[in-house]
Protein backbone atom coordinates (compact mmCIF):
# COMPACT_ATOMS: atom_id res chain seq x y z
CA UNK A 1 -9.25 8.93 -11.04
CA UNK A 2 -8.59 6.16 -8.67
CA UNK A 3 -6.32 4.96 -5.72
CA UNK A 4 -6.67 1.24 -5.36
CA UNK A 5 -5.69 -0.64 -1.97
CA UNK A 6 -5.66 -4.26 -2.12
CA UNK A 7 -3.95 -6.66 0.75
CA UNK A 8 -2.87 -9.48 -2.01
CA UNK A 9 -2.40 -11.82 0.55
CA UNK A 10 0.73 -13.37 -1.05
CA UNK A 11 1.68 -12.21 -4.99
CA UNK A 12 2.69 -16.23 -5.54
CA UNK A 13 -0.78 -17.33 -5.41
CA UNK A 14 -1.84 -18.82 -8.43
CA UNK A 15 -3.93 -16.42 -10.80
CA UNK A 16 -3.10 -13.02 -8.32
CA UNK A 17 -1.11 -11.59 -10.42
CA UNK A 18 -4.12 -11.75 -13.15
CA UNK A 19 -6.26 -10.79 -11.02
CA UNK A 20 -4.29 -7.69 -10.36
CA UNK A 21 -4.07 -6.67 -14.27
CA UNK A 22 -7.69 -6.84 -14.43
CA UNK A 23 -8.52 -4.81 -11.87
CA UNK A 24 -5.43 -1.93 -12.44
CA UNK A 25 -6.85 -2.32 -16.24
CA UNK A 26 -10.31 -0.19 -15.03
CA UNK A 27 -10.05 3.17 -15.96
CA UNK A 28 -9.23 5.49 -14.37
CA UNK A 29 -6.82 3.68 -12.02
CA UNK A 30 -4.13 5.65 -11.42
CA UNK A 31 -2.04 4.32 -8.26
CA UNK A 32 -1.92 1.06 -6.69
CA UNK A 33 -1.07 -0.04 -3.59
CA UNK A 34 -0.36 -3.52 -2.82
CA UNK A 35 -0.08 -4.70 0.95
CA UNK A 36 0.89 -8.24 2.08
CA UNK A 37 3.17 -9.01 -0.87
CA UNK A 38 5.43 -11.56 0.98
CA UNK A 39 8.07 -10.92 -1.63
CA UNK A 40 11.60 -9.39 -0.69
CA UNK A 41 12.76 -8.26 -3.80
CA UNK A 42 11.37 -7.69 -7.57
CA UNK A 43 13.26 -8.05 -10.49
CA UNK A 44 12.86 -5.30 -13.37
CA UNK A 45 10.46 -7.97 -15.33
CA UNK A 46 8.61 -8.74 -12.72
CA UNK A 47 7.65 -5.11 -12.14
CA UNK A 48 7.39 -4.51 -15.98
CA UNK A 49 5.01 -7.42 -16.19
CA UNK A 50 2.98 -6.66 -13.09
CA UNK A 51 2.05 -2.50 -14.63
CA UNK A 52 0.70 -4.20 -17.63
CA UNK A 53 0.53 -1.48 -20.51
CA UNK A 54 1.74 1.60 -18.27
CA UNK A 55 4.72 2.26 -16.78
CA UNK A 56 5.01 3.29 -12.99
CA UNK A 57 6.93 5.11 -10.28
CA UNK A 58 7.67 2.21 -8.54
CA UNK A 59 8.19 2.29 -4.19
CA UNK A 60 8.73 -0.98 -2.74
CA UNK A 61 8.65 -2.25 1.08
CA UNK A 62 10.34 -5.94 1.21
CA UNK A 63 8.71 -8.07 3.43
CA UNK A 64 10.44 -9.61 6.32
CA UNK A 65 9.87 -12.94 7.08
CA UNK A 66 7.00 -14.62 6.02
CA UNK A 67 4.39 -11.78 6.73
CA UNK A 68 4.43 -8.18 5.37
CA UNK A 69 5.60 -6.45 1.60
CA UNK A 70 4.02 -3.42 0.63
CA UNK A 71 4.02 -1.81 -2.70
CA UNK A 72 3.16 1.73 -4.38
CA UNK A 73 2.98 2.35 -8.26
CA UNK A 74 1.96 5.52 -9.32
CA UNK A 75 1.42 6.42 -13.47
CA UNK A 76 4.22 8.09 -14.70
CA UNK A 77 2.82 9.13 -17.65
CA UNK A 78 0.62 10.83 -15.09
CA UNK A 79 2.56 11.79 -12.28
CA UNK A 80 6.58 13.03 -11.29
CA UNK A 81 7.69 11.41 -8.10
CA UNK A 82 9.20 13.73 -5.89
CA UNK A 83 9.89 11.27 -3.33
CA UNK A 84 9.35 7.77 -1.27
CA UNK A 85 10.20 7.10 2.19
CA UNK A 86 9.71 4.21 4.19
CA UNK A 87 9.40 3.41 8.22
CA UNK A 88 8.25 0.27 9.92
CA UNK A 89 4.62 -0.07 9.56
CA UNK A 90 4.03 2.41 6.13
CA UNK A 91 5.52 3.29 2.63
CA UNK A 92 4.67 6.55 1.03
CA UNK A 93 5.20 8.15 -1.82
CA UNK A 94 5.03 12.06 -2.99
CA UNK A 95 3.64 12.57 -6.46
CA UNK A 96 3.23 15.53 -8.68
CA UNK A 97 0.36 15.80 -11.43
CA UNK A 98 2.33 16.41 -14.87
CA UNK A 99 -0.77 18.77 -15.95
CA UNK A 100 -2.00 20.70 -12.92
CA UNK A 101 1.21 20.62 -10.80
CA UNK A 102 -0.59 19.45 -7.72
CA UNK A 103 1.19 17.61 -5.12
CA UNK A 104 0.43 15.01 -2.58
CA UNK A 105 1.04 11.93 -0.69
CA UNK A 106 -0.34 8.45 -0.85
CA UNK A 107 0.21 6.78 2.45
CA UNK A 108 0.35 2.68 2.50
CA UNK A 109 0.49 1.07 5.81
CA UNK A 110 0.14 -2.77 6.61
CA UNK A 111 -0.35 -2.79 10.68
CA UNK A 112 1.00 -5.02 13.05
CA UNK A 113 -0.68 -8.66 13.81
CA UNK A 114 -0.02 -8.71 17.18
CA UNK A 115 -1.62 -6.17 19.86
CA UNK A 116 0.82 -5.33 21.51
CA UNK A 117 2.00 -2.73 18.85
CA UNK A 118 -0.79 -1.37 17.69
CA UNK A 119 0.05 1.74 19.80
CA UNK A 120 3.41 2.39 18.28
CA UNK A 121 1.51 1.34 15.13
CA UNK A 122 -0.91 4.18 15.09
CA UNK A 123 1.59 6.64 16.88
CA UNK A 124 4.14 6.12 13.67
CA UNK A 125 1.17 7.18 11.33
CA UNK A 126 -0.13 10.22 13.55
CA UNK A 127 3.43 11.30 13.52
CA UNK A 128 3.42 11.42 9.73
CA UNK A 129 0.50 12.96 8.94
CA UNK A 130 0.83 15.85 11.79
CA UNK A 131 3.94 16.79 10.16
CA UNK A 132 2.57 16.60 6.64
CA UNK A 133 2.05 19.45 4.64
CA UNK A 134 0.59 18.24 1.55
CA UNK A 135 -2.92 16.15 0.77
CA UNK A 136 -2.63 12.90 1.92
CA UNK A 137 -4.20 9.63 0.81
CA UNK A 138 -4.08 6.93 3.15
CA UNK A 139 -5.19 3.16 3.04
CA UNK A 140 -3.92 -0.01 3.06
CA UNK A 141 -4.30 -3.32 5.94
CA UNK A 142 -4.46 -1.52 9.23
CA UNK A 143 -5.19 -5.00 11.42
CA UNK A 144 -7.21 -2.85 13.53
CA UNK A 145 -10.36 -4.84 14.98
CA UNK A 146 -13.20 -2.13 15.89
CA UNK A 147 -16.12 -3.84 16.25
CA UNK A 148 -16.82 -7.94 16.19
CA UNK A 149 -18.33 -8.08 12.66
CA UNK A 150 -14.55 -6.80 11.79
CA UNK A 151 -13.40 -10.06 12.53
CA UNK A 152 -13.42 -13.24 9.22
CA UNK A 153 -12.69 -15.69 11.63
CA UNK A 154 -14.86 -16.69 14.87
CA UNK A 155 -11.97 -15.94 17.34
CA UNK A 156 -12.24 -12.56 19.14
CA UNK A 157 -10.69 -10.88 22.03
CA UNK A 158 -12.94 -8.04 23.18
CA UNK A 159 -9.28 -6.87 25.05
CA UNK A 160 -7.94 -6.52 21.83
CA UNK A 161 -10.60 -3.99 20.03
């Protein structure tokens, strides 16, 4: 069983949505989690159309602006969803296995661009997860530079690793 995390960059893009059925397709693909959506609202069809031949628990984060939009869909021929919740930087999403009754949390975050929150960034996730008190999965776009080679474009600022 999987838990995909893809930053879309943008579900407009000609062929993405394509794309997207052919990878959630693979078996054994059970959620998906879709970062960078720039889409503030989905219409019933949309969402229909974008499961393929499954239907999902559906938890959606609207972008704002022109930047942002993050997505969860968990089976629910698989799973019960107990819950979503969303703050700034995350949406997450508390599933229960239909079968073995297990519980846990898939965690999707999409960080900030700009440095100068990437400490309230990170402190809104450590929050979370120290309070949590089931297994969590976590992924997603963290815009977190570590190291140089983290970088797709020449332009770094060592001040900002």
């Amino acid at each position: 069983m999987s838990v995909l995390f893809w930053n879309v960059r943008g579900l407009g893009t000609a062929g993405r949505r394509s794309q997207i059925l052919e990878i959630i397709r693979e078996p054994g693909v059970i959620v998906f989690c879709l970062q960078e959506t720039i889409k503030a609202k989905f219409t019933h069809r949309e969402l229909v159309s974008l499961g393929g031949s499954h239907s999902y628990h559906w938890a959606i984060k609207p972008t704002v602006g022109h930047s942002g939009g993050i997505l969860i869909a968990a089976r629910d021929d698989i799973f019960d969803c107990i819950g979503a919740s969303q703050v700034e930087f995350f949406l997450s999403m508390v599933v229960r296995n239909k079968i073995s009754k297990l519980q846990w949390e898939v965690m999707n975050v999409y960080g900030p661009v700009l440095h100068e929150r990437k400490a309230e960034f990170l402190a809104e996730i450590s929050d979370h997860v120290l309070t949590n008190d089931v297994p969590l999965v976590l992924g997603g776009d963290f815009n977190l530079i570590r190291f140089s080679g983290d970088r797709s474009r020449g332009l770094l600022h060592r001040t900002t690793m």
